[in-house]
PDB file of N, CA and C in Angstrom:
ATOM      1  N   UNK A   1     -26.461  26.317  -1.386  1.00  0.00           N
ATOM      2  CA  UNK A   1     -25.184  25.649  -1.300  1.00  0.00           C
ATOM      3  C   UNK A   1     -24.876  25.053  -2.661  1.00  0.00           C
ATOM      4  N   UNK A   2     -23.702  25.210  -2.877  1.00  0.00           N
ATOM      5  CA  UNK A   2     -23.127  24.632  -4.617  1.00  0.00           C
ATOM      6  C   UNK A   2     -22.251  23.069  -3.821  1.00  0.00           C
ATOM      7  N   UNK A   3     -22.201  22.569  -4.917  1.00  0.00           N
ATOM      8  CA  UNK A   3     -21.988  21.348  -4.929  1.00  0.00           C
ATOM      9  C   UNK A   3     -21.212  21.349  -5.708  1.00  0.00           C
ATOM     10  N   UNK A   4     -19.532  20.839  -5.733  1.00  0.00           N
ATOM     11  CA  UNK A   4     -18.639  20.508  -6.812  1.00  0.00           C
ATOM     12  C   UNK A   4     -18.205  18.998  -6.921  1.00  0.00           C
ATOM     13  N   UNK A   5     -18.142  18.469  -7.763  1.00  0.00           N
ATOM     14  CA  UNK A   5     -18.020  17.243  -7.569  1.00  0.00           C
ATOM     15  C   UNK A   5     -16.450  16.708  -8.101  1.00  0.00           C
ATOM     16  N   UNK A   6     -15.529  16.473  -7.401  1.00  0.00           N
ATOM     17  CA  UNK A   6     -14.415  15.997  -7.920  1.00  0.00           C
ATOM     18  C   UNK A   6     -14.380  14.915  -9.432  1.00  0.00           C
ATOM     19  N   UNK A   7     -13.614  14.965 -10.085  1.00  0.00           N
ATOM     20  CA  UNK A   7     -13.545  13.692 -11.671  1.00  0.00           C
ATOM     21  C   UNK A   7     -12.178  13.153 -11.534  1.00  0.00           C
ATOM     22  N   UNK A   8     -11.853  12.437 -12.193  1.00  0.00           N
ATOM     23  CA  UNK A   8     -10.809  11.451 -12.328  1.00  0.00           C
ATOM     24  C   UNK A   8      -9.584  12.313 -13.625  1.00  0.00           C
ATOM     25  N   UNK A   9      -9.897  13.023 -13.941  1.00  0.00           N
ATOM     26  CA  UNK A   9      -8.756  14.012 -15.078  1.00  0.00           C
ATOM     27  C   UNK A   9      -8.089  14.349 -14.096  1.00  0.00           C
ATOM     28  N   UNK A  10      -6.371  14.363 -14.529  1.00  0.00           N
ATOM     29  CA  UNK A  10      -5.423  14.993 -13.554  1.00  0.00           C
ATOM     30  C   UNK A  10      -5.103  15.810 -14.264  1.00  0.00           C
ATOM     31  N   UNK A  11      -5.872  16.777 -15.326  1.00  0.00           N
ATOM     32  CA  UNK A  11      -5.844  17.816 -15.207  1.00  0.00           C
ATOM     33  C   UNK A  11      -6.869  18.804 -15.107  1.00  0.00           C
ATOM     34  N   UNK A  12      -7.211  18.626 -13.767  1.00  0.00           N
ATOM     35  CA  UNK A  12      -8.412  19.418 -13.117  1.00  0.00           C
ATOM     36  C   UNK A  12      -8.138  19.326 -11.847  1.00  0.00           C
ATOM     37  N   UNK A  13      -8.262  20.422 -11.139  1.00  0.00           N
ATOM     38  CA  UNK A  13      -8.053  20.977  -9.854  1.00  0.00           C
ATOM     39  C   UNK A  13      -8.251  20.039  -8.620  1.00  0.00           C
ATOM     40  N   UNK A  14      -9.316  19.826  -8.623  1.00  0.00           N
ATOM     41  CA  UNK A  14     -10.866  18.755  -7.881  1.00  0.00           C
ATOM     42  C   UNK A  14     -10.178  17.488  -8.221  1.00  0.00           C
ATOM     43  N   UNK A  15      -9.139  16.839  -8.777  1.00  0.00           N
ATOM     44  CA  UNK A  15      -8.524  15.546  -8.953  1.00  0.00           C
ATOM     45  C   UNK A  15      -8.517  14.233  -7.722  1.00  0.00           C
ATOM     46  N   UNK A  16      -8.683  15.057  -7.188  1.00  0.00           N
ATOM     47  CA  UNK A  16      -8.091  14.642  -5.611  1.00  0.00           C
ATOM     48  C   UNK A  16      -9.106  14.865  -4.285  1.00  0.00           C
ATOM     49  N   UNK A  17      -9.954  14.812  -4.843  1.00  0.00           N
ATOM     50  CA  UNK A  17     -10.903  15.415  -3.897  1.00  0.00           C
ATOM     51  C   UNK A  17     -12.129  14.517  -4.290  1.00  0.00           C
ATOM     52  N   UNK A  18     -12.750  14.387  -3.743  1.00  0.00           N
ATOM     53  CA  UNK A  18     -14.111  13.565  -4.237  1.00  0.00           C
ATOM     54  C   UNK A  18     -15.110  14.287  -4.180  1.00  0.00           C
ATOM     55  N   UNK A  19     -15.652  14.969  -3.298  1.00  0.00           N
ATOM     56  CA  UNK A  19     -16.465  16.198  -3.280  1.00  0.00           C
ATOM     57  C   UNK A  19     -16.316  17.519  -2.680  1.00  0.00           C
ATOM     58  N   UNK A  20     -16.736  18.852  -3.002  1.00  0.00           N
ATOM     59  CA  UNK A  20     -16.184  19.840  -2.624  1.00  0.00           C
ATOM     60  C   UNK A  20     -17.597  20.543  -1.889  1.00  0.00           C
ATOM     61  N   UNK A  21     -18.008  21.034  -1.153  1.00  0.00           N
ATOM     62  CA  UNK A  21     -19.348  22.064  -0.922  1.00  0.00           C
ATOM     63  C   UNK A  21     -18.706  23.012  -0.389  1.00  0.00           C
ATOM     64  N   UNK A  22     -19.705  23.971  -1.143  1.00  0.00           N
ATOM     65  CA  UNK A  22     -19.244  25.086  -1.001  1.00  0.00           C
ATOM     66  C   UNK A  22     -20.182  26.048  -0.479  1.00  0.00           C
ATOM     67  N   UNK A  23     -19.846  26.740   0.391  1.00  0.00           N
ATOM     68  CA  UNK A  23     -21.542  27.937   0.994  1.00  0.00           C
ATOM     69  C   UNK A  23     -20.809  29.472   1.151  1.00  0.00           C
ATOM     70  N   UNK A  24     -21.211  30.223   0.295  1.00  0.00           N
ATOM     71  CA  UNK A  24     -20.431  31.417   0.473  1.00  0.00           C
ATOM     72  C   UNK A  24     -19.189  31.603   0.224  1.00  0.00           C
ATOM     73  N   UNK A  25     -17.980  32.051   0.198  1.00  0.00           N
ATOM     74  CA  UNK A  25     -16.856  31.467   0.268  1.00  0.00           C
ATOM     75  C   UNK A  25     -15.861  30.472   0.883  1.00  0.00           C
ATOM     76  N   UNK A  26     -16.505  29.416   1.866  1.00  0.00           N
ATOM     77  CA  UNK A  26     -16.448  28.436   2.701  1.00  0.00           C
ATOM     78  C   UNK A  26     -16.414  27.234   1.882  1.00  0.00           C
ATOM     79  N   UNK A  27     -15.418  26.742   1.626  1.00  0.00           N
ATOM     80  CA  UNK A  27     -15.020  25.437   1.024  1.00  0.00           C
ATOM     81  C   UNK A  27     -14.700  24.141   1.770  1.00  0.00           C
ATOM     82  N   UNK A  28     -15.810  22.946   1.705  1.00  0.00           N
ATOM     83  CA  UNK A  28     -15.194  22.238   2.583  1.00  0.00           C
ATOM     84  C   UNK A  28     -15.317  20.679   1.701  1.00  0.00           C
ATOM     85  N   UNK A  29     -14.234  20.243   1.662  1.00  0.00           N
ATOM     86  CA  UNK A  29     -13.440  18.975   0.986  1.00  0.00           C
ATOM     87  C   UNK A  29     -13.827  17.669   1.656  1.00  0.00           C
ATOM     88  N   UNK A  30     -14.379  16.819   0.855  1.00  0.00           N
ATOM     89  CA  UNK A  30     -14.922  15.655   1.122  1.00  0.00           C
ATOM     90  C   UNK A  30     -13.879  14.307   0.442  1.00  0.00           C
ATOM     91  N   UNK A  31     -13.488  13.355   1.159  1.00  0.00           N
ATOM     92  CA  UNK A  31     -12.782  12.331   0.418  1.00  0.00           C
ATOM     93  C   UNK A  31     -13.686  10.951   1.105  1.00  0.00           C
ATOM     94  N   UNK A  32     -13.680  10.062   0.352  1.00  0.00           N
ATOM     95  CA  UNK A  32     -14.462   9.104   0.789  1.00  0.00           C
ATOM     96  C   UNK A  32     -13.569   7.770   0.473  1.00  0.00           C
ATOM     97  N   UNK A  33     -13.143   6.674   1.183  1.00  0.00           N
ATOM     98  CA  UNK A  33     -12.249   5.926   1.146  1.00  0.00           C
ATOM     99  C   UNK A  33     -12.945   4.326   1.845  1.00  0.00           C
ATOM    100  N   UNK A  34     -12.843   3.121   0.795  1.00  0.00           N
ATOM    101  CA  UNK A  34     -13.322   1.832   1.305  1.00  0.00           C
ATOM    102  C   UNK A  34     -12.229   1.703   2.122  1.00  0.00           C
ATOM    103  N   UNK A  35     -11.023   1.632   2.572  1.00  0.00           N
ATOM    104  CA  UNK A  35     -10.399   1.070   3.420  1.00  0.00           C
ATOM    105  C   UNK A  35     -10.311   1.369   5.018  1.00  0.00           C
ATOM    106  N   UNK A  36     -10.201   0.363   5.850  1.00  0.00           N
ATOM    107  CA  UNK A  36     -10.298   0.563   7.611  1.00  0.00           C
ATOM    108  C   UNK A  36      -8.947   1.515   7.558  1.00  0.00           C
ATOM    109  N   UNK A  37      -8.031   1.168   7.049  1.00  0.00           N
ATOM    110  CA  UNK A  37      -6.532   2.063   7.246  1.00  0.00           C
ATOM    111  C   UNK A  37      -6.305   3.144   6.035  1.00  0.00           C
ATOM    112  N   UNK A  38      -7.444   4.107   6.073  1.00  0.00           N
ATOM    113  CA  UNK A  38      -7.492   5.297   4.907  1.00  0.00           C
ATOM    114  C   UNK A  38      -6.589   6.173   4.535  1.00  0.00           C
ATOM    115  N   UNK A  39      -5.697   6.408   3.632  1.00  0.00           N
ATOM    116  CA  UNK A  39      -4.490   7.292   3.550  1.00  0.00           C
ATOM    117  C   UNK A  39      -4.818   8.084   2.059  1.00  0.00           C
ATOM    118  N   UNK A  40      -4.390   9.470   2.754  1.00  0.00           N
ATOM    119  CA  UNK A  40      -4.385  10.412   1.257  1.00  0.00           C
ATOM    120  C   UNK A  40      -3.539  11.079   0.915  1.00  0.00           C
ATOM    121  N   UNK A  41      -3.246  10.934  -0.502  1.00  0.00           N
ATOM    122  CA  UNK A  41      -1.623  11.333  -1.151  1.00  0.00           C
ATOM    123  C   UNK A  41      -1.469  12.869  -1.045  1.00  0.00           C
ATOM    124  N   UNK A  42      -0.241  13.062  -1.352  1.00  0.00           N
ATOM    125  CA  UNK A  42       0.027  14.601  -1.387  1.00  0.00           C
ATOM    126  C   UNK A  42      -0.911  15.453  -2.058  1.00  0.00           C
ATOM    127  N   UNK A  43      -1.161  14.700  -2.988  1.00  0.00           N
ATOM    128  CA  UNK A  43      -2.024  15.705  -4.437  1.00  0.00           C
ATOM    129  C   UNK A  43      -3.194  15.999  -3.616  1.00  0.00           C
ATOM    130  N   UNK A  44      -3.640  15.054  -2.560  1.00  0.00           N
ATOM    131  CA  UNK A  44      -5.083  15.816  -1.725  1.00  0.00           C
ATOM    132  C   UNK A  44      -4.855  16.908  -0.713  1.00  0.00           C
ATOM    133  N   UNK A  45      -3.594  16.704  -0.518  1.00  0.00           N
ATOM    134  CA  UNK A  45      -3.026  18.143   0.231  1.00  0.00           C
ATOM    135  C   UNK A  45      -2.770  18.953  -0.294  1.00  0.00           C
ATOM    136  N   UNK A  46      -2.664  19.167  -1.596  1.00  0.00           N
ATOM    137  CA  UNK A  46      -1.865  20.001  -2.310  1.00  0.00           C
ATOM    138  C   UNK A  46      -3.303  20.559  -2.868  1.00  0.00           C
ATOM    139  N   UNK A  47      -4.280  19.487  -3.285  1.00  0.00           N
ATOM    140  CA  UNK A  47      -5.957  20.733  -3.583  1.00  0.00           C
ATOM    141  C   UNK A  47      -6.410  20.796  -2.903  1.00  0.00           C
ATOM    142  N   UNK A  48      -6.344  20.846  -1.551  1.00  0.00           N
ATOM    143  CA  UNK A  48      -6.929  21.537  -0.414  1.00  0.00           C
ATOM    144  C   UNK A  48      -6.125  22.782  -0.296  1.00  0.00           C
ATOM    145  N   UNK A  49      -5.234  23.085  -0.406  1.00  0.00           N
ATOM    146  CA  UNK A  49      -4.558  24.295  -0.702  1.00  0.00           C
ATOM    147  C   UNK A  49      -4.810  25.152  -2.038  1.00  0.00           C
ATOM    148  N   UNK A  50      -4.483  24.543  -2.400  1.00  0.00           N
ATOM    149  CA  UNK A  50      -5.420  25.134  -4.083  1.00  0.00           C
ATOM    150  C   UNK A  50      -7.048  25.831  -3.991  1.00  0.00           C
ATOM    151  N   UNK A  51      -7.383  25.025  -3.425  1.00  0.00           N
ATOM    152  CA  UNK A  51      -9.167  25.467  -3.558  1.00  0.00           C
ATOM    153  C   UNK A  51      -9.627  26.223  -1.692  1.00  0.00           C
ATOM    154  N   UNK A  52      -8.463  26.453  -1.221  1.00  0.00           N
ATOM    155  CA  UNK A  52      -8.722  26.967  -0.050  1.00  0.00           C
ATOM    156  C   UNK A  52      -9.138  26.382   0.755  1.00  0.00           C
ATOM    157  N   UNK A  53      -9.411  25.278   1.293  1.00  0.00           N
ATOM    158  CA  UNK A  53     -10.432  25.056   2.320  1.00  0.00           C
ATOM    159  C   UNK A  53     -10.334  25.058   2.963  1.00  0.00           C
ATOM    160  N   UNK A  54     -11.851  25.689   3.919  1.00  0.00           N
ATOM    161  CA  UNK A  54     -12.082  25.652   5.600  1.00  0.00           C
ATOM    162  C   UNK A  54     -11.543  24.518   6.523  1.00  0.00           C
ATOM    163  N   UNK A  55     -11.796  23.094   5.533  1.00  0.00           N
ATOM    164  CA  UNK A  55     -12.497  21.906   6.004  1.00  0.00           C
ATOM    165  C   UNK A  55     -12.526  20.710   5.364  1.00  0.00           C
ATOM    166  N   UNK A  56     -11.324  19.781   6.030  1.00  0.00           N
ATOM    167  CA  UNK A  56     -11.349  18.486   4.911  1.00  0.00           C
ATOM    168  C   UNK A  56     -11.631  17.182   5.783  1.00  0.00           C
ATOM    169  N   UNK A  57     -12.591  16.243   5.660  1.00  0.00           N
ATOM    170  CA  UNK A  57     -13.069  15.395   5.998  1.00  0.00           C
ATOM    171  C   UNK A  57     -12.927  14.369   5.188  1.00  0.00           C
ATOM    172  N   UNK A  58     -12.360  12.891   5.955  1.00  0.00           N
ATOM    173  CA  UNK A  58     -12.097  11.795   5.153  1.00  0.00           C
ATOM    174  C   UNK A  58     -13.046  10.583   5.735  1.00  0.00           C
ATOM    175  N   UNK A  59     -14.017  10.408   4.734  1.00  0.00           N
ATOM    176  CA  UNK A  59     -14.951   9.522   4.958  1.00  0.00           C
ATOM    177  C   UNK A  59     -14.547   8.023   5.224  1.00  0.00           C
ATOM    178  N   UNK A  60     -14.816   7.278   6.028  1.00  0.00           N
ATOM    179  CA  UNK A  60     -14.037   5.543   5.422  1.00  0.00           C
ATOM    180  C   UNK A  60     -15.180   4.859   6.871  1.00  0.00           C
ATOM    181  N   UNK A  61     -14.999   3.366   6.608  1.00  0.00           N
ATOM    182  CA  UNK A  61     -15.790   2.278   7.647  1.00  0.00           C
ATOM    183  C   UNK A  61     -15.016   2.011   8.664  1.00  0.00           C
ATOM    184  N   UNK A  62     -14.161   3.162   9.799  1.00  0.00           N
ATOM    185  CA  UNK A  62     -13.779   3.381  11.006  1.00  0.00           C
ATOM    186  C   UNK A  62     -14.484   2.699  11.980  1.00  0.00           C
ATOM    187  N   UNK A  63     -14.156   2.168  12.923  1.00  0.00           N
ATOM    188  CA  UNK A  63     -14.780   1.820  14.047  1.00  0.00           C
ATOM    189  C   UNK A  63     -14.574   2.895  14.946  1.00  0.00           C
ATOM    190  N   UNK A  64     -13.854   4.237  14.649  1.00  0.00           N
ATOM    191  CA  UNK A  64     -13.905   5.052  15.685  1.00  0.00           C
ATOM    192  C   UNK A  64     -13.374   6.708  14.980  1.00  0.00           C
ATOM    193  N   UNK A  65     -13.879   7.514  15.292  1.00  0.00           N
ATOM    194  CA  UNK A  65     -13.487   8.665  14.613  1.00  0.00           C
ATOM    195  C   UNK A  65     -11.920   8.492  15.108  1.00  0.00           C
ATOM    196  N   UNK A  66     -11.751   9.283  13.891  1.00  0.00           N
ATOM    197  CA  UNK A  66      -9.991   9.695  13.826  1.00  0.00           C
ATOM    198  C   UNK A  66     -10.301  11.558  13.528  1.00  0.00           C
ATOM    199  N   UNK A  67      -9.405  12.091  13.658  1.00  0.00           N
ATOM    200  CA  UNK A  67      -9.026  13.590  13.896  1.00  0.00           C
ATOM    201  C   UNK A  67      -8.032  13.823  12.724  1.00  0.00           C
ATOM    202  N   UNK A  68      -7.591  14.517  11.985  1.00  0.00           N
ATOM    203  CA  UNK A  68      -6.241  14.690  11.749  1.00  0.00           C
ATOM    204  C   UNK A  68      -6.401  16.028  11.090  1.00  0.00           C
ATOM    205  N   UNK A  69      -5.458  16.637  11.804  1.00  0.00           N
ATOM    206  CA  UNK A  69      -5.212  18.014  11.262  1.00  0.00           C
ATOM    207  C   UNK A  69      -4.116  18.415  10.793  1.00  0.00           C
ATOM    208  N   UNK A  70      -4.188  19.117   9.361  1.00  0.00           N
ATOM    209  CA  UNK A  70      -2.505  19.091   8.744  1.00  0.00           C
ATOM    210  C   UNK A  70      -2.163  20.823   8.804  1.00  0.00           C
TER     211      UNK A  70
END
């Protein structure tokens, strides 16, 4: 399994993303967020489209899973 790691340059793909893993051609998008009320801007929708992914998961200190599918 490869490991991509998102950076802070907005001009790089991965901008918006905090971590990427990747297994085969299976891309799945990691965002990780301190806040209880977690929100992610367009630009994380927009490189999840960019980099294809299977699979985007937003990490944060929930008291209860949330779902969201775009």
């Amino acid at each position: 399994m490869n490991l991509g790691v998102g950076c802070s340059s907005a001009n790089t793909l991965f901008s918006e993303i905090n971590l990427v893993l990747k297994k085969a051609n299976k891309r799945i998008a990691i965002e990780f967020k301190v806040s209880t009320s977690p929100t992610v801007s367009k630009g994380f929708y927009n490189a999840l489209k960019d980099i294809e992914a299977a699979e985007a998961w937003i990490i944060g200190p929930l008291p209860r899973l949330l779902i969201h599918r775009h």
